[in-house]
C-alpha atoms as a PDB file:
ATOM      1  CA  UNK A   1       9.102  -9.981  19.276  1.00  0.00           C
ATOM      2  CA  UNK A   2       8.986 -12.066  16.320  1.00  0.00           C
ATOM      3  CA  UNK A   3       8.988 -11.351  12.868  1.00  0.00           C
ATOM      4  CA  UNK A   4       5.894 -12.291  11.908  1.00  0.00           C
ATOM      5  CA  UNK A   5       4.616  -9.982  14.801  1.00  0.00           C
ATOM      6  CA  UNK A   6       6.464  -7.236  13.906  1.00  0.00           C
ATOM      7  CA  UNK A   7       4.886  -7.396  10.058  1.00  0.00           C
ATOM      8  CA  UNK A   8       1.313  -8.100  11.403  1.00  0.00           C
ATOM      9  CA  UNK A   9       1.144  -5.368  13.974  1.00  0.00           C
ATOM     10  CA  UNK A  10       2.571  -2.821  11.933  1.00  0.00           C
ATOM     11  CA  UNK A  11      -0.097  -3.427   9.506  1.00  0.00           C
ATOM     12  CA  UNK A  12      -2.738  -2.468  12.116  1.00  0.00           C
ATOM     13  CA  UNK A  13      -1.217   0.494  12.859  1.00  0.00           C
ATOM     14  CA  UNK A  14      -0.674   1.241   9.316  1.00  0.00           C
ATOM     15  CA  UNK A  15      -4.287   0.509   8.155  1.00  0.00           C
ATOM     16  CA  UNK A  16      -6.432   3.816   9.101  1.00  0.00           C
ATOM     17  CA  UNK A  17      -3.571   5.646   7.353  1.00  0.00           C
ATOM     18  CA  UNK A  18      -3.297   3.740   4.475  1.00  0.00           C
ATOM     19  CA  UNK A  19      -6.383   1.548   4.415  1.00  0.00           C
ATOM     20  CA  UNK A  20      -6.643   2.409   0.520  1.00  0.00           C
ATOM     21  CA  UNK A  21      -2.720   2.197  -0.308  1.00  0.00           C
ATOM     22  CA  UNK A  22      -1.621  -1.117  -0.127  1.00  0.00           C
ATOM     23  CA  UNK A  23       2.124  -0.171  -1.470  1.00  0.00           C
ATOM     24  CA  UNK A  24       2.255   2.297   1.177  1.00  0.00           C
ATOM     25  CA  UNK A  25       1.286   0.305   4.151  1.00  0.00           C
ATOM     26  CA  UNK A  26       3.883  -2.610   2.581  1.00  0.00           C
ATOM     27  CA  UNK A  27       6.636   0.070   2.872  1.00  0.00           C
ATOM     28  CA  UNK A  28       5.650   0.466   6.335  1.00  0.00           C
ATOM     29  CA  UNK A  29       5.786  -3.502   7.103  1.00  0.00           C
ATOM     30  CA  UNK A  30       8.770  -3.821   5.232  1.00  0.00           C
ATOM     31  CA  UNK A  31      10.353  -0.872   7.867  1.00  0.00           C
ATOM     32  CA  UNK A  32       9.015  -2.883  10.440  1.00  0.00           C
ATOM     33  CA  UNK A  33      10.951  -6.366   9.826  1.00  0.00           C
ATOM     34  CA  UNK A  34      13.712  -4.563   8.651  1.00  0.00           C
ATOM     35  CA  UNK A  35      15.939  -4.247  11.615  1.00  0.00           C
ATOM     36  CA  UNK A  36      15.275  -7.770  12.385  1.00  0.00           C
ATOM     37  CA  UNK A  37      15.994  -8.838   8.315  1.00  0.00           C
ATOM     38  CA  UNK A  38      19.329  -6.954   8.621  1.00  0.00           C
ATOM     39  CA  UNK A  39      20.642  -8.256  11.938  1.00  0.00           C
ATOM     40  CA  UNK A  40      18.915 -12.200  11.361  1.00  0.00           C
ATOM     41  CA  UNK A  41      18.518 -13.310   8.104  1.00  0.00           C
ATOM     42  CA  UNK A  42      22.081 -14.104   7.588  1.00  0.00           C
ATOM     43  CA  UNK A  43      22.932 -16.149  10.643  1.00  0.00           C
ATOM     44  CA  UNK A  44      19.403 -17.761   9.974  1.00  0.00           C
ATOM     45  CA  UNK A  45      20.718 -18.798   6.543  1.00  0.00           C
ATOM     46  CA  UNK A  46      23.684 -19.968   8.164  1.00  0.00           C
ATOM     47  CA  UNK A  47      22.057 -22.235  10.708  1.00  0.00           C
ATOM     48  CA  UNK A  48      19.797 -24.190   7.995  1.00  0.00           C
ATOM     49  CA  UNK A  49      22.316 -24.934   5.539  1.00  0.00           C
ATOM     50  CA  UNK A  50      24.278 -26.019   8.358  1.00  0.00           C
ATOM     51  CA  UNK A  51      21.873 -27.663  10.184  1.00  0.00           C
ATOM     52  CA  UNK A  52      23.071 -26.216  13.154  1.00  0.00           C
ATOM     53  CA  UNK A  53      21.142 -25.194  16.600  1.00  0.00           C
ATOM     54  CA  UNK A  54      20.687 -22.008  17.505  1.00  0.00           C
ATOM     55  CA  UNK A  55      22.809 -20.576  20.257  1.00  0.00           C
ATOM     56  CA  UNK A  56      20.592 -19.755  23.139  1.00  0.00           C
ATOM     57  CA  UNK A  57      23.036 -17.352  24.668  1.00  0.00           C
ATOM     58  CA  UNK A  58      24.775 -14.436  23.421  1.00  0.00           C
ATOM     59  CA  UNK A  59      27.891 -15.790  24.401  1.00  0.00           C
ATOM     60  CA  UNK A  60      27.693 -19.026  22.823  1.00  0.00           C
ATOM     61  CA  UNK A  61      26.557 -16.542  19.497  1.00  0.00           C
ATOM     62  CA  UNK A  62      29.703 -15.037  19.750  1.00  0.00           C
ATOM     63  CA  UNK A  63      31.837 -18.385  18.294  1.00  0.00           C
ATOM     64  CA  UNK A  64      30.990 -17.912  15.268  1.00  0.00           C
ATOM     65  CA  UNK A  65      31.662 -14.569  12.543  1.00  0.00           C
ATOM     66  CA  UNK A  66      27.866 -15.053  11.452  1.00  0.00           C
ATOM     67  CA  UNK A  67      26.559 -14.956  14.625  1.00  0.00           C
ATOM     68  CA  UNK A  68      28.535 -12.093  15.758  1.00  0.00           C
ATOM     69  CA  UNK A  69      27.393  -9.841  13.084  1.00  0.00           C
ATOM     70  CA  UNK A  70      23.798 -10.553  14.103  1.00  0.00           C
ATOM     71  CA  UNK A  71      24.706  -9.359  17.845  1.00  0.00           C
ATOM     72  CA  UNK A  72      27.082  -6.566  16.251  1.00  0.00           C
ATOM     73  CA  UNK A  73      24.387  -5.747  13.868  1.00  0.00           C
ATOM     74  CA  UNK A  74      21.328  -5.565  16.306  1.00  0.00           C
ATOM     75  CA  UNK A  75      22.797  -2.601  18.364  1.00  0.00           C
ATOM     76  CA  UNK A  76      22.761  -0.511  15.101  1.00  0.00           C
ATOM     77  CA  UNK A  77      19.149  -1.924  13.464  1.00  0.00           C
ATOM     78  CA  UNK A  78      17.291  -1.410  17.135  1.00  0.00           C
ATOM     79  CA  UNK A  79      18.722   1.770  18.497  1.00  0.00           C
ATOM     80  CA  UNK A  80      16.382   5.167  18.803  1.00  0.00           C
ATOM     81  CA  UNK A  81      19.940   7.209  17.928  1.00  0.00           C
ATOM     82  CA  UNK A  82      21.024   5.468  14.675  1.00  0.00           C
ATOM     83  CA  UNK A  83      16.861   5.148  13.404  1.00  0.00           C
ATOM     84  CA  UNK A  84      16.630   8.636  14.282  1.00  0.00           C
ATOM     85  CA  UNK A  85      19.686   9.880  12.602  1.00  0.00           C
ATOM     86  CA  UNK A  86      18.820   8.060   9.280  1.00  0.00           C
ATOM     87  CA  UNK A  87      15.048   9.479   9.687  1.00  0.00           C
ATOM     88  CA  UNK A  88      16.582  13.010   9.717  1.00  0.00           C
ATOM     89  CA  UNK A  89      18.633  12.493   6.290  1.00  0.00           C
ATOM     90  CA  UNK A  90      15.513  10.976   5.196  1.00  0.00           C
ATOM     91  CA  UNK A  91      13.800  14.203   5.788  1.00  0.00           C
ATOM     92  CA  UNK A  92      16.547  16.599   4.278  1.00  0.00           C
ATOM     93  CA  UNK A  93      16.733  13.932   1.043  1.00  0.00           C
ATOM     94  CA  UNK A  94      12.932  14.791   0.843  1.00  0.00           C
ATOM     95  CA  UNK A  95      13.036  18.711   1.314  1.00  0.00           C
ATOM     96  CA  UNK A  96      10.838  18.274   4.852  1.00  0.00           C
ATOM     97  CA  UNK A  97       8.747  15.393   3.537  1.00  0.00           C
ATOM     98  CA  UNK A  98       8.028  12.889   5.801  1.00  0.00           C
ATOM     99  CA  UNK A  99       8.387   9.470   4.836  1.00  0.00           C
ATOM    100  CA  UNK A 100       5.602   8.176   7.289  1.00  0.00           C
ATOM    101  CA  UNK A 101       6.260   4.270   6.191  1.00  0.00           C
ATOM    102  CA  UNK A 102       9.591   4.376   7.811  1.00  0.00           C
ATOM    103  CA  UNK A 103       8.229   5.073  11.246  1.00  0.00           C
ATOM    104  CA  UNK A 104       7.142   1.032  11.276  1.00  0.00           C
ATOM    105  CA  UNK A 105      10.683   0.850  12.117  1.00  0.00           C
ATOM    106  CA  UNK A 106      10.606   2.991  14.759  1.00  0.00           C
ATOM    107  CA  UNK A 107       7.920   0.858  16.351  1.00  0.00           C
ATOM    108  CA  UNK A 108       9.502  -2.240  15.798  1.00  0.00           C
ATOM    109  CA  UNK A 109      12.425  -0.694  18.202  1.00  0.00           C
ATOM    110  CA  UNK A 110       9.496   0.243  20.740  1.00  0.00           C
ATOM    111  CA  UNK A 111       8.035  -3.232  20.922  1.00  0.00           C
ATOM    112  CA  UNK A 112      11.051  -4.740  21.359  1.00  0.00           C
ATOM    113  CA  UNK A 113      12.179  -2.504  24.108  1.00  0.00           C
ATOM    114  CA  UNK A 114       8.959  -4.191  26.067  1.00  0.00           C
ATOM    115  CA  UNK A 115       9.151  -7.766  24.856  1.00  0.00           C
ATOM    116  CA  UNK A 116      13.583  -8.674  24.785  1.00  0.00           C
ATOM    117  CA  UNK A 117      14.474 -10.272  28.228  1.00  0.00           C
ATOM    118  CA  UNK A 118      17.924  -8.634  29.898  1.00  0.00           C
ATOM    119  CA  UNK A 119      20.065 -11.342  29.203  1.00  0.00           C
ATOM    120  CA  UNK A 120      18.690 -12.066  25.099  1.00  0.00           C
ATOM    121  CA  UNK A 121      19.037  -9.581  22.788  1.00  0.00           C
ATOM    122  CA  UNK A 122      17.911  -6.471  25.150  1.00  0.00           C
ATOM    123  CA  UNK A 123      17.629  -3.531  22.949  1.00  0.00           C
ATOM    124  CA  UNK A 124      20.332  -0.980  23.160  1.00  0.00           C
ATOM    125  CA  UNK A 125      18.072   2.199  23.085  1.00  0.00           C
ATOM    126  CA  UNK A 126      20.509   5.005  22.898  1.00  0.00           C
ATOM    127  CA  UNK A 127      23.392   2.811  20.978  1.00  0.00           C
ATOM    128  CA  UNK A 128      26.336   3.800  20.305  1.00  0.00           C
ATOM    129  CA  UNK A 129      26.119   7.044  22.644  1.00  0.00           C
ATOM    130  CA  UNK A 130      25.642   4.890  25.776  1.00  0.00           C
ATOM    131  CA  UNK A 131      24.448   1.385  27.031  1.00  0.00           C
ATOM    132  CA  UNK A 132      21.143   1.750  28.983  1.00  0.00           C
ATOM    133  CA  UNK A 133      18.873  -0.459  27.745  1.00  0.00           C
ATOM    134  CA  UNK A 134      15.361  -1.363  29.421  1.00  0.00           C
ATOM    135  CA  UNK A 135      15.460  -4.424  31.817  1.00  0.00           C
ATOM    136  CA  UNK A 136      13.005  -6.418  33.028  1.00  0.00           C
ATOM    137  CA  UNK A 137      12.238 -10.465  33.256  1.00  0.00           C
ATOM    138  CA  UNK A 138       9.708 -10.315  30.198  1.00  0.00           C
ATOM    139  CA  UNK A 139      10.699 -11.670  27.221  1.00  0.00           C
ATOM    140  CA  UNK A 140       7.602 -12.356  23.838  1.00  0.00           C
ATOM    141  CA  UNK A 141       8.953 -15.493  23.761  1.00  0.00           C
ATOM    142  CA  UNK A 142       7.753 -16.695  26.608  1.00  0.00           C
ATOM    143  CA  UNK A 143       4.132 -19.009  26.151  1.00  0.00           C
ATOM    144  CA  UNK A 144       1.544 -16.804  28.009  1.00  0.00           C
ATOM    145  CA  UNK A 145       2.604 -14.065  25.987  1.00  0.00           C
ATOM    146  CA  UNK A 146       2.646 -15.621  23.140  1.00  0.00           C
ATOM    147  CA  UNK A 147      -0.737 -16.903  23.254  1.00  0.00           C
ATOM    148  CA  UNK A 148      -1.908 -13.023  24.057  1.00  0.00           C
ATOM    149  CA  UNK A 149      -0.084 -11.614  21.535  1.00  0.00           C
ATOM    150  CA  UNK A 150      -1.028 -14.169  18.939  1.00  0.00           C
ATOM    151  CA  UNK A 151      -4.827 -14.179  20.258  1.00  0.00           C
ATOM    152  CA  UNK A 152      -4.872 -10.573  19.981  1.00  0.00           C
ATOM    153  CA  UNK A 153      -3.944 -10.399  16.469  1.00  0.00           C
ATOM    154  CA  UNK A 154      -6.174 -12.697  15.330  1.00  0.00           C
ATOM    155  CA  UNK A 155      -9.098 -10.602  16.987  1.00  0.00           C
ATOM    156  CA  UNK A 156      -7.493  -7.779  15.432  1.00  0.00           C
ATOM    157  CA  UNK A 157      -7.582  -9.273  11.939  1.00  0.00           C
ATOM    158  CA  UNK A 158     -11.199 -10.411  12.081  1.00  0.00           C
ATOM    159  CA  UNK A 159     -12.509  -6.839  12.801  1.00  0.00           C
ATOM    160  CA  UNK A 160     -10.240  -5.653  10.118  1.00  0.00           C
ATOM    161  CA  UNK A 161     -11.755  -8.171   7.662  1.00  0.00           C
ATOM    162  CA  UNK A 162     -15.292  -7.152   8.817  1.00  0.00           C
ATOM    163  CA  UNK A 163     -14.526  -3.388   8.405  1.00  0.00           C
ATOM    164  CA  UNK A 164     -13.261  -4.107   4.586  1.00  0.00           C
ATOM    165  CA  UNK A 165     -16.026  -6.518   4.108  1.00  0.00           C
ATOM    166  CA  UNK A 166     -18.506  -3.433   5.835  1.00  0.00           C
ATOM    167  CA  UNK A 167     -16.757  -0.841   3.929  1.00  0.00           C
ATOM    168  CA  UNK A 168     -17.226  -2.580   0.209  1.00  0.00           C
ATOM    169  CA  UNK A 169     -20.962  -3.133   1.035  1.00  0.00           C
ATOM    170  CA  UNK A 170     -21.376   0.106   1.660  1.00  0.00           C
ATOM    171  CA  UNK A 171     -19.579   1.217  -1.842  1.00  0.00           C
ATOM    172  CA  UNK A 172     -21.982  -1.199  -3.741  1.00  0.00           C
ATOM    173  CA  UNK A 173     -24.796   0.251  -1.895  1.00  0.00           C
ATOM    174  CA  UNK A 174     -23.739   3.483  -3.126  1.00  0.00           C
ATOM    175  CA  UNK A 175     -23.363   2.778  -6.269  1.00  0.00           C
ATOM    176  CA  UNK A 176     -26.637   0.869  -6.768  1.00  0.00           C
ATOM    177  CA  UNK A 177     -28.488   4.149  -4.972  1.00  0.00           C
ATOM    178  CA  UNK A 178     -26.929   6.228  -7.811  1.00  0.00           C
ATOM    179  CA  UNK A 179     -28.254   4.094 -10.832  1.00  0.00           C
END
């Protein structure tokens, strides 16, 4: 899925938790792009200032060092073993505490393991213990989808707008009732 996706979706799935902490539902976006920041932003870098094309194949990726680190780097940043090992020393580091923003990258991994075609950047779910990964021919890049996905959010977004726009009426109402 894309990145913009990724932030706008874990927002909504953020927001009843942390409808009234903005910082904390930022952390949780922030999880969410991350494995996608890690393995793309410097091979994105790479291809403006060098006004190249991107490679539409992982074997044409794998010509140049930048573009191998974002293959290399994806099977780390979208695997359930490596998120869930970090999430554990997370929890020790915080005596049992869970850090509930860093779930939005767990469900960046879970989109993505419904939305990356087979032969594109499939996710490597159980990386590096072994390769099964979740094939299929559906990929979010692919116009129908994106026109769902897209047209989905935007519903999404109005309601939320409504609810916050619902939600400070009410507080003014409140307030007014208690004068």
């Amino acid at each position: 899925m894309d990145v913009f996706s990724h932030a706008l979706w874990t927002n909504l799935l953020y927001y009843p938790k942390y409808k009234d902490n903005l910082k904390s539902r930022l952390w949780a976006v922030f999880f969410g792009v991350l494995p996608d920041l890690v393995s793309f932003t410097p091979s994105t870098l790479f291809l403006i200032f060098s006004r190249s094309k991107f490679p539409l194949t992982i074997e044409a990726m794998q010509t140049v060092s930048v573009l191998r680190y974002a293959v290399y780097s994806y099977n780390f940043t979208h695997s359930l073993v490596i998120f869930f090992g970090v999430f554990l020393v997370v929890l020790v580091v915080r005596n049992g505490r869970v850090y509930w923003p860093m779930l939005g990258w767990l469900f960046h991994i879970v989109l993505d393991i419904f939305t990356h075609k087979a032969e594109f950047f499939a996710t490597p779910i159980f990386f590096p213990i072994s390769n099964i990964q979740y094939l299929h021919e559906f990929s979010w890049a692919e116009p129908h989808f994106l026109l769902v996905n897209w047209g989905v959010l935007i519903c999404m977004y109005i309601l939320l707008m409504y609810d916050a726009r619902q939600r400070r009426a009410f507080k003014r109402l409140t307030f007014l009732n208690a004068i």
